[in-house]
Structures are given as C-alpha cells and as structure tokens.
Protein backbone atom coordinates (compact mmCIF):
# COMPACT_ATOMS: atom_id res chain seq x y z
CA UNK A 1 0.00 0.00 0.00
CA UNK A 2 1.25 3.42 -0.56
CA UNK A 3 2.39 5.40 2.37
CA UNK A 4 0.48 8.67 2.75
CA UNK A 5 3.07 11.59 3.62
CA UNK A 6 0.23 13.48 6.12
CA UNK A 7 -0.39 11.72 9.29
CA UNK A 8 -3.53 13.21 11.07
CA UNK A 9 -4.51 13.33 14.72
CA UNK A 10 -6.26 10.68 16.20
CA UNK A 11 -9.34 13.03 16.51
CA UNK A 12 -9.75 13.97 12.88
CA UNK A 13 -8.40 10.07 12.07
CA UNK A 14 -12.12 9.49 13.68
CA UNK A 15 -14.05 12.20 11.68
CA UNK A 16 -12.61 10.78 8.37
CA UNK A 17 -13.35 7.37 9.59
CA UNK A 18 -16.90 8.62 10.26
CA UNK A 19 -17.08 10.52 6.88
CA UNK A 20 -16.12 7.15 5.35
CA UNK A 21 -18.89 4.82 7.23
CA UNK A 22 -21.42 7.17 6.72
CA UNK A 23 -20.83 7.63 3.03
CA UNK A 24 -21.96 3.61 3.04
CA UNK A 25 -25.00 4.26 3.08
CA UNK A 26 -25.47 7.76 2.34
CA UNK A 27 -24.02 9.62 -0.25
CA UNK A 28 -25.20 13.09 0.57
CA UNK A 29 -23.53 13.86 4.00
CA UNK A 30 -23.92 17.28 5.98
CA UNK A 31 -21.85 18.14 8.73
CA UNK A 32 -24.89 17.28 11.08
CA UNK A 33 -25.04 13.51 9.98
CA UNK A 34 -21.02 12.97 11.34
CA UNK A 35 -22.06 15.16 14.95
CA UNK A 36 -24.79 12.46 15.09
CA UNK A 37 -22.83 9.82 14.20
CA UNK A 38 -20.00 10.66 16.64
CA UNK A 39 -22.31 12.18 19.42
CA UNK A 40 -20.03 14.98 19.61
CA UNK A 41 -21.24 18.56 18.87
CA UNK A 42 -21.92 21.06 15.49
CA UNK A 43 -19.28 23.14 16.01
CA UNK A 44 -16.66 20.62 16.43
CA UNK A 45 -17.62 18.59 13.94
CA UNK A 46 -17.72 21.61 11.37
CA UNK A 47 -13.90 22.74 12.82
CA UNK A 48 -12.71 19.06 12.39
CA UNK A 49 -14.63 18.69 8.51
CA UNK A 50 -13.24 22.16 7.74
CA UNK A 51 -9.64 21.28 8.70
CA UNK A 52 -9.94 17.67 6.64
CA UNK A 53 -10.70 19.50 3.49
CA UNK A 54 -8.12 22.21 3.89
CA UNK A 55 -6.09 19.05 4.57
CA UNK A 56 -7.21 17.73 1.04
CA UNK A 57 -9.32 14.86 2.74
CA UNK A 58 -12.64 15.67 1.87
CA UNK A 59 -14.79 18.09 -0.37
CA UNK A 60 -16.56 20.49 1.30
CA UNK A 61 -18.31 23.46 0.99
CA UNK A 62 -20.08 25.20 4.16
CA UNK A 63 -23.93 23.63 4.69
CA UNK A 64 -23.10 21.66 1.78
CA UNK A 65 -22.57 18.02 1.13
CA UNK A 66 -19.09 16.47 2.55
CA UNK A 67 -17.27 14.12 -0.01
CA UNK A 68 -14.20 12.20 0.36
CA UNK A 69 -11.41 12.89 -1.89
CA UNK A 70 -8.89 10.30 -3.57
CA UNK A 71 -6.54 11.15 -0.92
CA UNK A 72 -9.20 10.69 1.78
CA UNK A 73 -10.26 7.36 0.06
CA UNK A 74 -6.01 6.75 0.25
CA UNK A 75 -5.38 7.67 3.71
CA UNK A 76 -8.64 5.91 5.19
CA UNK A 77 -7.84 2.21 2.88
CA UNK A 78 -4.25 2.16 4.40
CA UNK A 79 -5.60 3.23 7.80
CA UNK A 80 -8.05 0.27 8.05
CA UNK A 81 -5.40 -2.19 6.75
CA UNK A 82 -2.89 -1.25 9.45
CA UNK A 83 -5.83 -1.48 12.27
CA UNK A 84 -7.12 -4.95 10.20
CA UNK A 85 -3.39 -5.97 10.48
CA UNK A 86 -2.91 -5.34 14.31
CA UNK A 87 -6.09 -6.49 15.40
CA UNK A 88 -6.03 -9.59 13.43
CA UNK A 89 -2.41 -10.60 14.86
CA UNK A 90 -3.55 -10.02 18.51
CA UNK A 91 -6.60 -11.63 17.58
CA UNK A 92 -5.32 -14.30 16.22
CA UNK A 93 -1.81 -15.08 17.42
CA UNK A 94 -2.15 -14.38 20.88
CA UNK A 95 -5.71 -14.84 20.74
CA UNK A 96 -7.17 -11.72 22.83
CA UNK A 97 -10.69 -11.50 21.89
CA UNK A 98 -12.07 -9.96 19.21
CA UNK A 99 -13.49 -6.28 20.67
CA UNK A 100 -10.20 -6.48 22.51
CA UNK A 101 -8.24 -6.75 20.02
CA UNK A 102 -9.88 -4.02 18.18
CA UNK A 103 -9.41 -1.85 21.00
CA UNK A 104 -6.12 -2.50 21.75
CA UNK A 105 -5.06 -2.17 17.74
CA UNK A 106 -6.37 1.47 17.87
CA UNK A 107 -4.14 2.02 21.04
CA UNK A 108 -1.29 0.53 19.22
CA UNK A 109 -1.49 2.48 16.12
CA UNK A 110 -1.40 5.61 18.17
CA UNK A 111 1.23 5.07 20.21
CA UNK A 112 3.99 4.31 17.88
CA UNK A 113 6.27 6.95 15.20
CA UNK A 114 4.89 6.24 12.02
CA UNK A 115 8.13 4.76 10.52
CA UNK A 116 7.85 2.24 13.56
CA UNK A 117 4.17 1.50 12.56
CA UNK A 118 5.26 1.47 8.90
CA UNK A 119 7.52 -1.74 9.96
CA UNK A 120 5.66 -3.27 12.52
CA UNK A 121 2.69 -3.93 10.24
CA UNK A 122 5.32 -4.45 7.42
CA UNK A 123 6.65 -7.68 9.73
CA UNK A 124 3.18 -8.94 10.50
CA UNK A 125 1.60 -8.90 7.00
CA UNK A 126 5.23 -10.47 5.94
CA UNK A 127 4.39 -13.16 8.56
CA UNK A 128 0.69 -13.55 7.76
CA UNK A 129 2.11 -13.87 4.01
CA UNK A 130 4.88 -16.09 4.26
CA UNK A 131 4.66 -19.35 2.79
CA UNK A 132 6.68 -21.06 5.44
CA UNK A 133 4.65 -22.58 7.60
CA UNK A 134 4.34 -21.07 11.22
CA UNK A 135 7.29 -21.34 12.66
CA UNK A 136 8.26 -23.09 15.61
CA UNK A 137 8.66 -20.53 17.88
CA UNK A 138 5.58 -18.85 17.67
CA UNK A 139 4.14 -22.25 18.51
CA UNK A 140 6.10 -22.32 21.47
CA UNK A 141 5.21 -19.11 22.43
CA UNK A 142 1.29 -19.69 22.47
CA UNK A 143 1.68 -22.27 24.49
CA UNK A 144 3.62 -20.60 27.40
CA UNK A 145 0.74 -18.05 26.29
CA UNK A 146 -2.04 -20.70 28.14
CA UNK A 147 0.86 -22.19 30.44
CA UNK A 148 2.64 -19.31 31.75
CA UNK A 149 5.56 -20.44 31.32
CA UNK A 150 8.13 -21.39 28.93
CA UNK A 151 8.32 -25.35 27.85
CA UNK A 152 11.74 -27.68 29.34
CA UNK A 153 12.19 -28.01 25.71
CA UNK A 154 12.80 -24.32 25.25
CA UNK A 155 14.36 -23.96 28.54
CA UNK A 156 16.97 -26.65 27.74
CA UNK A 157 17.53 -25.43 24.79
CA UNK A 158 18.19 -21.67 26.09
CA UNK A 159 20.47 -22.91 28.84
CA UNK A 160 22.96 -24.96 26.07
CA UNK A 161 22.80 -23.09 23.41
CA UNK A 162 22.27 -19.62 24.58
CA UNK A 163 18.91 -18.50 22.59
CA UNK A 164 16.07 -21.29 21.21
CA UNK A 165 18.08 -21.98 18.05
CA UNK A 166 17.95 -25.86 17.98
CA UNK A 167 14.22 -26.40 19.30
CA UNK A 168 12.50 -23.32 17.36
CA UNK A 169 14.51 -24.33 14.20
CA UNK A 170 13.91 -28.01 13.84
C-alpha cells in the first residue's frame, strides 16, 4: 500500500473514519449527519470537517454536502489495513478477543512513530504472508501463552545453546 506523507490526529483520524462509514450508506452527507454519528457537537464537527478539506481529505463546501477525496479514500484504505493488520495478529496469534483486540489495535497504532508503525505492520503482514509454515517458535510461544511459562524443551535449549536456536529451528 502506498504510504500517505500526512499523518492526522487521532481526533480527525475518527471524523474521516466517520465521513467514510457514513458515506456507506449515504451519499449526501452534511456536517450534522457525522455530529450524530459521533455524538459529539456542530461546532466541532464543522472545525474538524473544515480542517480535513483544507487538509485535502474531503470536499466540502459550508452547509453543503461532505465528499471524500482520492486522498481521503487513500489515507482511510491504508488506515483500516494497518488497524485490520494489528487487530487480526492479537486476535489471532495471541488470541485476545475480538473487541479487545480491536481496542487494543487502535491504542497501538497511536502510540507508535509512524516509521515504527510502517515496519511493525510491514513484519506482520510479511508473517501472515509467508509461505513457510508457522514457525516453531511462535508455537512455542502460544503455548507458554495458556501455560505461563516457557516449555523444558525451550528452557533446555536456552540454557545450552544460549537463545532457542535448535528447538524453534527443527
């Protein structure tokens, strides 16, 4: 995917978002239909939409409809991938549950530089992509996930050999 160069708060991150559900369904959106759907009032929600198209995000003329733009469309596909990406891998590798996960992906993405972002989700859809299978390790590591604890195998191995080369490898 194509790395946007503008990185946007977190708060207009969820007025995009919102521009981008809504549009679903709707295709002529007003300023009043994203206050509703975020619960959060007019004048905010214009100040946010206003900054998003001076951003290039959206179209938008005052009291008229709100569009995304190709950028918008851009920004909001990668966004969803990386959060898809996150979630998924907590969902499904160290299988926290799914409303969890979500919530915890969102945390994630917003905590992190974008360059570290950029290659965490790099090495996790490299992982989900690989045709290897899964490697050893990571089955190890789900099961000290359940057990608490790390296997003999692994601990034998860590204690000879320095690191879980010859039981994560084999």
């Amino acid at each position: 995917m194509k790395e946007n160069e503008k990185k946007l708060s977190e708060s207009l991150e969820k007025y995009l978002l919102a521009i981008y559900d809504i549009s679903k369904n709707n295709s002529n959106i007003i300023v009043k239909d994203v206050s509703n759907y975020l619960g959060i009032g007019g004048a905010s929600s214009a100040n946010a939409i206003k900054t998003l198209a001076k951003l290039g995000f959206i179209n938008y003329i005052p009291y008229g409809n709100i569009t995304l733009t190709k950028e918008g469309i851009e920004y909001i596909q990668l966004k969803l991938y990386r959060h898809n990406t996150i979630s998924n891998f907590l969902n499904q590798v160290l299988e926290i549950e799914k409303t969890s996960a979500d919530k915890n992906a969102s945390a994630i993405e917003y905590s992190m530089t974008k360059d570290v972002l950029i290659k965490f989700v790099h090495f996790l859809d490299f992982m989900k992509q690989c045709s290897c299978k899964e490697p050893k390790w990571l089955n190890s590591c789900k099961h000290s996930l359940k057990d608490g604890q790390i296997s003999k195998k692994c601990k034998d191995c860590a204690s000879s050999c320095g690191g879980c080369k010859n039981c994560c490898s084999k």
